[in-house]
C-alpha atoms as a PDB file:
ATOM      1  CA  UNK A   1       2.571  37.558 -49.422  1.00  0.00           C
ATOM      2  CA  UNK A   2       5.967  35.819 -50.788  1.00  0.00           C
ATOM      3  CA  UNK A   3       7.830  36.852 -47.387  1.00  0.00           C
ATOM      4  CA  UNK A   4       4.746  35.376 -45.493  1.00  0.00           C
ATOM      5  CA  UNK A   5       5.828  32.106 -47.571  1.00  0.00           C
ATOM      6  CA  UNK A   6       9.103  32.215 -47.252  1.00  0.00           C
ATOM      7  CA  UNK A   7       9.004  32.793 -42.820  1.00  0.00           C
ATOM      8  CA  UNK A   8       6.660  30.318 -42.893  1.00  0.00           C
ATOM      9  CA  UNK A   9       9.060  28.087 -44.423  1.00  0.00           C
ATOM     10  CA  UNK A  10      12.018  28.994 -42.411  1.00  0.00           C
ATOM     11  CA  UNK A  11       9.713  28.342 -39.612  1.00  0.00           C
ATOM     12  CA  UNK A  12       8.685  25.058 -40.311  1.00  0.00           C
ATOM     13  CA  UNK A  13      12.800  24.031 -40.901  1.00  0.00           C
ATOM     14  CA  UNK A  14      13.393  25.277 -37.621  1.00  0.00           C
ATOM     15  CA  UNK A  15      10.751  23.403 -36.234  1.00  0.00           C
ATOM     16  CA  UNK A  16      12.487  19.986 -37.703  1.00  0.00           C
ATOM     17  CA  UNK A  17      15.902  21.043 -37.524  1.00  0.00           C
ATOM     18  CA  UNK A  18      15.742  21.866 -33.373  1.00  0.00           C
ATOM     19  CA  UNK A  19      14.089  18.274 -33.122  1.00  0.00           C
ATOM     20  CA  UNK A  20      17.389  16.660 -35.609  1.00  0.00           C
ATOM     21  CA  UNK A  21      19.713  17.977 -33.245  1.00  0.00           C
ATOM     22  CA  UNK A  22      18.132  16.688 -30.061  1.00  0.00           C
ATOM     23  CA  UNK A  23      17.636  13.269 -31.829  1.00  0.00           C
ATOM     24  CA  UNK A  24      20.784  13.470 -32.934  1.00  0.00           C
ATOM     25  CA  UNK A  25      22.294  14.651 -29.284  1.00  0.00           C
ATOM     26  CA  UNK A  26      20.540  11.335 -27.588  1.00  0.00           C
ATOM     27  CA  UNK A  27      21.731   9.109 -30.189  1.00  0.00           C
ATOM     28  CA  UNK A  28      25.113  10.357 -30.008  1.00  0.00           C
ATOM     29  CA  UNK A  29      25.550  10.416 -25.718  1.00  0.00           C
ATOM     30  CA  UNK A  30      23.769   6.925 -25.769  1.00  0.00           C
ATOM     31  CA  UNK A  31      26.746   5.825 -28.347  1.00  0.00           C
ATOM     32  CA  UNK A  32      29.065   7.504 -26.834  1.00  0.00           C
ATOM     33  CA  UNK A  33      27.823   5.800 -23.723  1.00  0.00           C
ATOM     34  CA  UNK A  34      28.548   2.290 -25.902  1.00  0.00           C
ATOM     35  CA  UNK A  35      31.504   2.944 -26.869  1.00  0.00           C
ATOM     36  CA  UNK A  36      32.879   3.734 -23.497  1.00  0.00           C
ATOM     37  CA  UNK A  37      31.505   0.831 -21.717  1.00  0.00           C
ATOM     38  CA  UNK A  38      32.905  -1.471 -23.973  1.00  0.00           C
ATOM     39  CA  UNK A  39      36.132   0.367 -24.548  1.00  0.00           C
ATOM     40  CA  UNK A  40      36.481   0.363 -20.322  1.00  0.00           C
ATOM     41  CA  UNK A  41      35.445  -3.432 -20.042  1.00  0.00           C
ATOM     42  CA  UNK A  42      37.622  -4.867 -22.521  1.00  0.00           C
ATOM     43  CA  UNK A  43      40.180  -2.301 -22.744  1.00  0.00           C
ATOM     44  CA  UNK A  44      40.004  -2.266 -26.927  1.00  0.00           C
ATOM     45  CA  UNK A  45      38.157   0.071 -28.687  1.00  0.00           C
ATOM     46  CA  UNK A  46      36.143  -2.142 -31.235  1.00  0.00           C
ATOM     47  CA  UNK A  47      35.221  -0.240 -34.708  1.00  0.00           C
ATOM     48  CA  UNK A  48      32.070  -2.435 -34.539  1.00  0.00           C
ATOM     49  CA  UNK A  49      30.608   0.193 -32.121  1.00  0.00           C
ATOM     50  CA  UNK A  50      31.446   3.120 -34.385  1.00  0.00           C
ATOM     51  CA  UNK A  51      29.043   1.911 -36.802  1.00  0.00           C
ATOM     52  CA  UNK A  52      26.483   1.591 -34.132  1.00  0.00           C
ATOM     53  CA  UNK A  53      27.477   5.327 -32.827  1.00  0.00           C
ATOM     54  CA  UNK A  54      26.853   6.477 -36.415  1.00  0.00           C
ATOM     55  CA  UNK A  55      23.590   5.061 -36.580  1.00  0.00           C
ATOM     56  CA  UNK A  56      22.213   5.894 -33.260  1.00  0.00           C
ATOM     57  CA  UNK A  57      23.241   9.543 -34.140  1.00  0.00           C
ATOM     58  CA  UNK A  58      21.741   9.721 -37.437  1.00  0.00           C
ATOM     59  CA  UNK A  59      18.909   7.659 -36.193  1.00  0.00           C
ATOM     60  CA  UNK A  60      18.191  10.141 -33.640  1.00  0.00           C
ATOM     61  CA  UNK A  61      18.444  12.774 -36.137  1.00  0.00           C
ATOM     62  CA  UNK A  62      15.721  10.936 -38.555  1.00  0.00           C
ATOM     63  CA  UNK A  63      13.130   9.715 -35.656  1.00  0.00           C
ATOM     64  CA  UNK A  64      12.770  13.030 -34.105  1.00  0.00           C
ATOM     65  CA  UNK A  65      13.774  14.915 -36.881  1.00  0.00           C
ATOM     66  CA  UNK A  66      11.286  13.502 -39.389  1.00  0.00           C
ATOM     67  CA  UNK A  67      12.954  15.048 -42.781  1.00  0.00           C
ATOM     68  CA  UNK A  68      15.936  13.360 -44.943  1.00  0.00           C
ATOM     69  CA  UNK A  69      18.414  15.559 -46.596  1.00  0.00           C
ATOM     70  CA  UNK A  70      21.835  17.366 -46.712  1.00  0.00           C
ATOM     71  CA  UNK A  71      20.832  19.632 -43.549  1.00  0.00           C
ATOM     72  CA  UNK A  72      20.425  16.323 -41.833  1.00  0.00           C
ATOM     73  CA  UNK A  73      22.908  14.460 -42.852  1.00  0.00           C
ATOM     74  CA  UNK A  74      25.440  16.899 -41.800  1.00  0.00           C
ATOM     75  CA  UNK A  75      23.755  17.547 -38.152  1.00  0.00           C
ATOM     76  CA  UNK A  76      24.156  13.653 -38.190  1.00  0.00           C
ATOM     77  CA  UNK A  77      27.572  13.190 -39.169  1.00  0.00           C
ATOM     78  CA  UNK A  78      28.570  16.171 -36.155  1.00  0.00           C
ATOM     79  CA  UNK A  79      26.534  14.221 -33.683  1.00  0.00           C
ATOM     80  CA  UNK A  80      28.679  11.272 -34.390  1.00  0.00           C
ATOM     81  CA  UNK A  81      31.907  12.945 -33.983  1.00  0.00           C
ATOM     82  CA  UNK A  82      30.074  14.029 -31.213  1.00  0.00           C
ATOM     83  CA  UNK A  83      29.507  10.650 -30.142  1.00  0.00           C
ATOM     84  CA  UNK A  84      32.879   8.899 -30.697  1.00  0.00           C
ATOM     85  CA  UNK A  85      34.524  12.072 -28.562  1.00  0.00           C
ATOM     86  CA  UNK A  86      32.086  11.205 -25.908  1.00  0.00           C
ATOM     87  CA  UNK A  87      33.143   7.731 -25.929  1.00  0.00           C
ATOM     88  CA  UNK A  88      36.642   8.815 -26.162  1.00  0.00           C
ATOM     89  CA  UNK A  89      36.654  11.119 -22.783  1.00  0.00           C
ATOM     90  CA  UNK A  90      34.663   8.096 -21.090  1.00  0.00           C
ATOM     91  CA  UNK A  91      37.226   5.428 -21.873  1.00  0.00           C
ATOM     92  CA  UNK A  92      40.220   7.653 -20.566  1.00  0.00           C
ATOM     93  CA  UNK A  93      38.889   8.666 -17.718  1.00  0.00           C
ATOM     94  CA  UNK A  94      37.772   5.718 -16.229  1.00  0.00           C
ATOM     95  CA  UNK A  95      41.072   3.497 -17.512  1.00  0.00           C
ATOM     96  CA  UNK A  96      43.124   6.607 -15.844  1.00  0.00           C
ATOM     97  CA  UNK A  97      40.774   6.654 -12.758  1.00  0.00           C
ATOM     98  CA  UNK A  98      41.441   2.792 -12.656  1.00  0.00           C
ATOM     99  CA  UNK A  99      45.194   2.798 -12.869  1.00  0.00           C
ATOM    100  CA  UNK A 100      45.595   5.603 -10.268  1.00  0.00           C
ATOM    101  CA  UNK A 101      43.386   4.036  -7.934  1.00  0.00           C
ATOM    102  CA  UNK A 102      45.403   0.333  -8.456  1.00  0.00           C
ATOM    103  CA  UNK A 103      49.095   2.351  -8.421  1.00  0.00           C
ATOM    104  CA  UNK A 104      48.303   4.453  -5.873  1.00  0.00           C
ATOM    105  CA  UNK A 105      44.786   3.569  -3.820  1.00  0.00           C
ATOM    106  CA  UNK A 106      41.395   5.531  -3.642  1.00  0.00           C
ATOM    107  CA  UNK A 107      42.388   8.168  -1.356  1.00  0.00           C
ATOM    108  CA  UNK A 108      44.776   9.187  -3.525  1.00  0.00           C
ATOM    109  CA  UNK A 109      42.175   9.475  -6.760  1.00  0.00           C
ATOM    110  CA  UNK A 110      39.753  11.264  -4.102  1.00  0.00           C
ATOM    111  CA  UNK A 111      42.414  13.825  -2.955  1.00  0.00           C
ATOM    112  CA  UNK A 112      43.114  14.610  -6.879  1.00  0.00           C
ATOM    113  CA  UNK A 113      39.507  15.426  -6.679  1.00  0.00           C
ATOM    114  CA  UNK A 114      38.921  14.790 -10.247  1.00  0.00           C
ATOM    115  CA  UNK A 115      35.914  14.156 -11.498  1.00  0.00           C
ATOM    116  CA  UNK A 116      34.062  12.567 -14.779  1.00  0.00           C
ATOM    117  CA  UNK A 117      33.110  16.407 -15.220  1.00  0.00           C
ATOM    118  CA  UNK A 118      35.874  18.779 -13.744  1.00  0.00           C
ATOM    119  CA  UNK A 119      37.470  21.385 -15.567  1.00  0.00           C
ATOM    120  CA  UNK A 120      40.938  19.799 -14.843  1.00  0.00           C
ATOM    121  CA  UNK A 121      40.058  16.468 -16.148  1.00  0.00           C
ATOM    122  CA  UNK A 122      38.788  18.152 -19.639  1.00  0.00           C
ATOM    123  CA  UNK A 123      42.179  19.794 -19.781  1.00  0.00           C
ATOM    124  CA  UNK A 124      43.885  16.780 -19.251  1.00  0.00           C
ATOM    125  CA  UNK A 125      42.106  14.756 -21.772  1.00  0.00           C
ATOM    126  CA  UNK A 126      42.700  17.489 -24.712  1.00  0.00           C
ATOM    127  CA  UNK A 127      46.528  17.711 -23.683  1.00  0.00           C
ATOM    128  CA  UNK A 128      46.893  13.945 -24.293  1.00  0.00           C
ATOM    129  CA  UNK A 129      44.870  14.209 -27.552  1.00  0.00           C
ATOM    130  CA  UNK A 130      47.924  13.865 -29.908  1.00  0.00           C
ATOM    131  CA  UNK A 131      48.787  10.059 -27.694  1.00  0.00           C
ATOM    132  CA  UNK A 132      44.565   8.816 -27.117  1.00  0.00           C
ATOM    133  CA  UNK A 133      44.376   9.659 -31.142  1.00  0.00           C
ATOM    134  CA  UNK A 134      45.559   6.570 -33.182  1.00  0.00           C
ATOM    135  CA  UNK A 135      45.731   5.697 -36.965  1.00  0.00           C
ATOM    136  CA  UNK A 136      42.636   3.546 -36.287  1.00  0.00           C
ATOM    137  CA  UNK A 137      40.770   5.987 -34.636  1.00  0.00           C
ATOM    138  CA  UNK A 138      40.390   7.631 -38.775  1.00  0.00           C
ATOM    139  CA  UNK A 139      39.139   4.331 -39.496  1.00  0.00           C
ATOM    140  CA  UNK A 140      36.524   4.641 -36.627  1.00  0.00           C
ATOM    141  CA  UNK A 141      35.498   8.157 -37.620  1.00  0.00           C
ATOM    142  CA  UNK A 142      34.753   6.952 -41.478  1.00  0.00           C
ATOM    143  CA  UNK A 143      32.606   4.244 -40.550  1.00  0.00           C
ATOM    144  CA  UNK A 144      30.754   6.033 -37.988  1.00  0.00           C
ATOM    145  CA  UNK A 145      30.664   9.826 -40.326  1.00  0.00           C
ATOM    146  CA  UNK A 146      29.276   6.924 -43.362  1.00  0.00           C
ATOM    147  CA  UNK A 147      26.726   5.069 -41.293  1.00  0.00           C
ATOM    148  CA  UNK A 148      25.160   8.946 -39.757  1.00  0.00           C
ATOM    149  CA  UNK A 149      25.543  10.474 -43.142  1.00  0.00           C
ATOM    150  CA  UNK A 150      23.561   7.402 -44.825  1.00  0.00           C
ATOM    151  CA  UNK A 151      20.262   7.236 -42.098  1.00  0.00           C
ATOM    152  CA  UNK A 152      19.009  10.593 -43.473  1.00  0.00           C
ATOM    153  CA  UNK A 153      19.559  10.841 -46.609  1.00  0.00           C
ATOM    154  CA  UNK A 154      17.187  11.586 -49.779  1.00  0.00           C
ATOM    155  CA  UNK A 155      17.629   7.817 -51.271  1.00  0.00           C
ATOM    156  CA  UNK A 156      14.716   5.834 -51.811  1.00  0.00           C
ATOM    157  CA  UNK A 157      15.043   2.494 -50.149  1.00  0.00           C
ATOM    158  CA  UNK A 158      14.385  -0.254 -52.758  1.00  0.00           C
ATOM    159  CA  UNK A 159      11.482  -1.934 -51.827  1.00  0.00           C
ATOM    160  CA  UNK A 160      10.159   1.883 -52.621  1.00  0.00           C
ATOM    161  CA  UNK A 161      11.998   2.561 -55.940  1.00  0.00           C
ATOM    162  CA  UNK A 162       9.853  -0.679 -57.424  1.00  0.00           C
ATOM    163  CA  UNK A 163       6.756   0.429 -59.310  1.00  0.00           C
ATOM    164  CA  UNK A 164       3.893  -1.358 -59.981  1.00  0.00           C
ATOM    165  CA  UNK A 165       2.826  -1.889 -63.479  1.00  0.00           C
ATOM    166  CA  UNK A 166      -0.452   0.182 -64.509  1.00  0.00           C
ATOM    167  CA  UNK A 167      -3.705  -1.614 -64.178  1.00  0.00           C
ATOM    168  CA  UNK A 168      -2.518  -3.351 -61.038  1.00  0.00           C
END
């Protein structure tokens, strides 16, 4: 009878754990997706946009997830890692796609035959890790870790935490 409880319970966390992670996955590629834009369109990364990464991640974790707590908040704060890399790999691939095409013309980008998702291009971009990651960049994964650990967590918003007074 206990081990009945107890799968049952397991159960029921996997069932709002699998949902977290997908919520969590959206939020995070739609930041990501944010980030990059802005990042290609001005050419500065703005640590604005980290916050909103953080809470689209953790948002996404809470909406389809449906449960607060630890479990959460740490499926958050990976998804916005998750979401800041994203926006990472978008910004230096287009700026690098842009300055090949401007030194050296299209047909030379096409006949590198790199693409937004080829294996050669994902090499590239971890090689140059160590000169894409700045001192900032820390600053950017703080807020954005902060904001996605805070959107599921166990505290009671205060309009909640105010009781009423008995006989009201």
């Amino acid at each position: 009878m206990q081990d009945d409880v107890i799968r049952q319970d397991e159960g029921s966390a996997v069932a709002y754990l699998i949902p977290a992670i997908i919520g969590g996955l959206i939020g995070a590629l739609i930041g990501g997706a944010i980030w990059g834009a802005i990042a290609i369109f001005t050419k500065y990364q703005v640590g604005y946009v980290a916050l909103l990464v953080g809470f689209l991640a953790g948002g996404g974790v809470l909406l389809l997830g449906r449960k607060r707590g630890v479990p959460y908040q740490l499926i958050a704060v990976v998804m916005a890692i998750l979401g800041l890399a994203i926006g990472k790999y978008l910004t230096y691939y287009f700026l690098n796609r842009a300055d090949v095409i401007e030194q050296f013309g299209q047909e030379a980008w096409d006949a590198a035959g790199l693409t937004l998702t080829s294996p050669q291009m994902f090499e590239f971009f971890f090689a140059d890790l160590g000169v894409l990651f700045e001192a900032i960049d820390i600053l950017f994964i703080i807020l954005a870790i902060v904001t996605a650990w805070g959107m599921p967590s166990n505290r009671v918003p205060a309009a909640k935490a105010v009781e009423k007074p008995a006989g009201t």
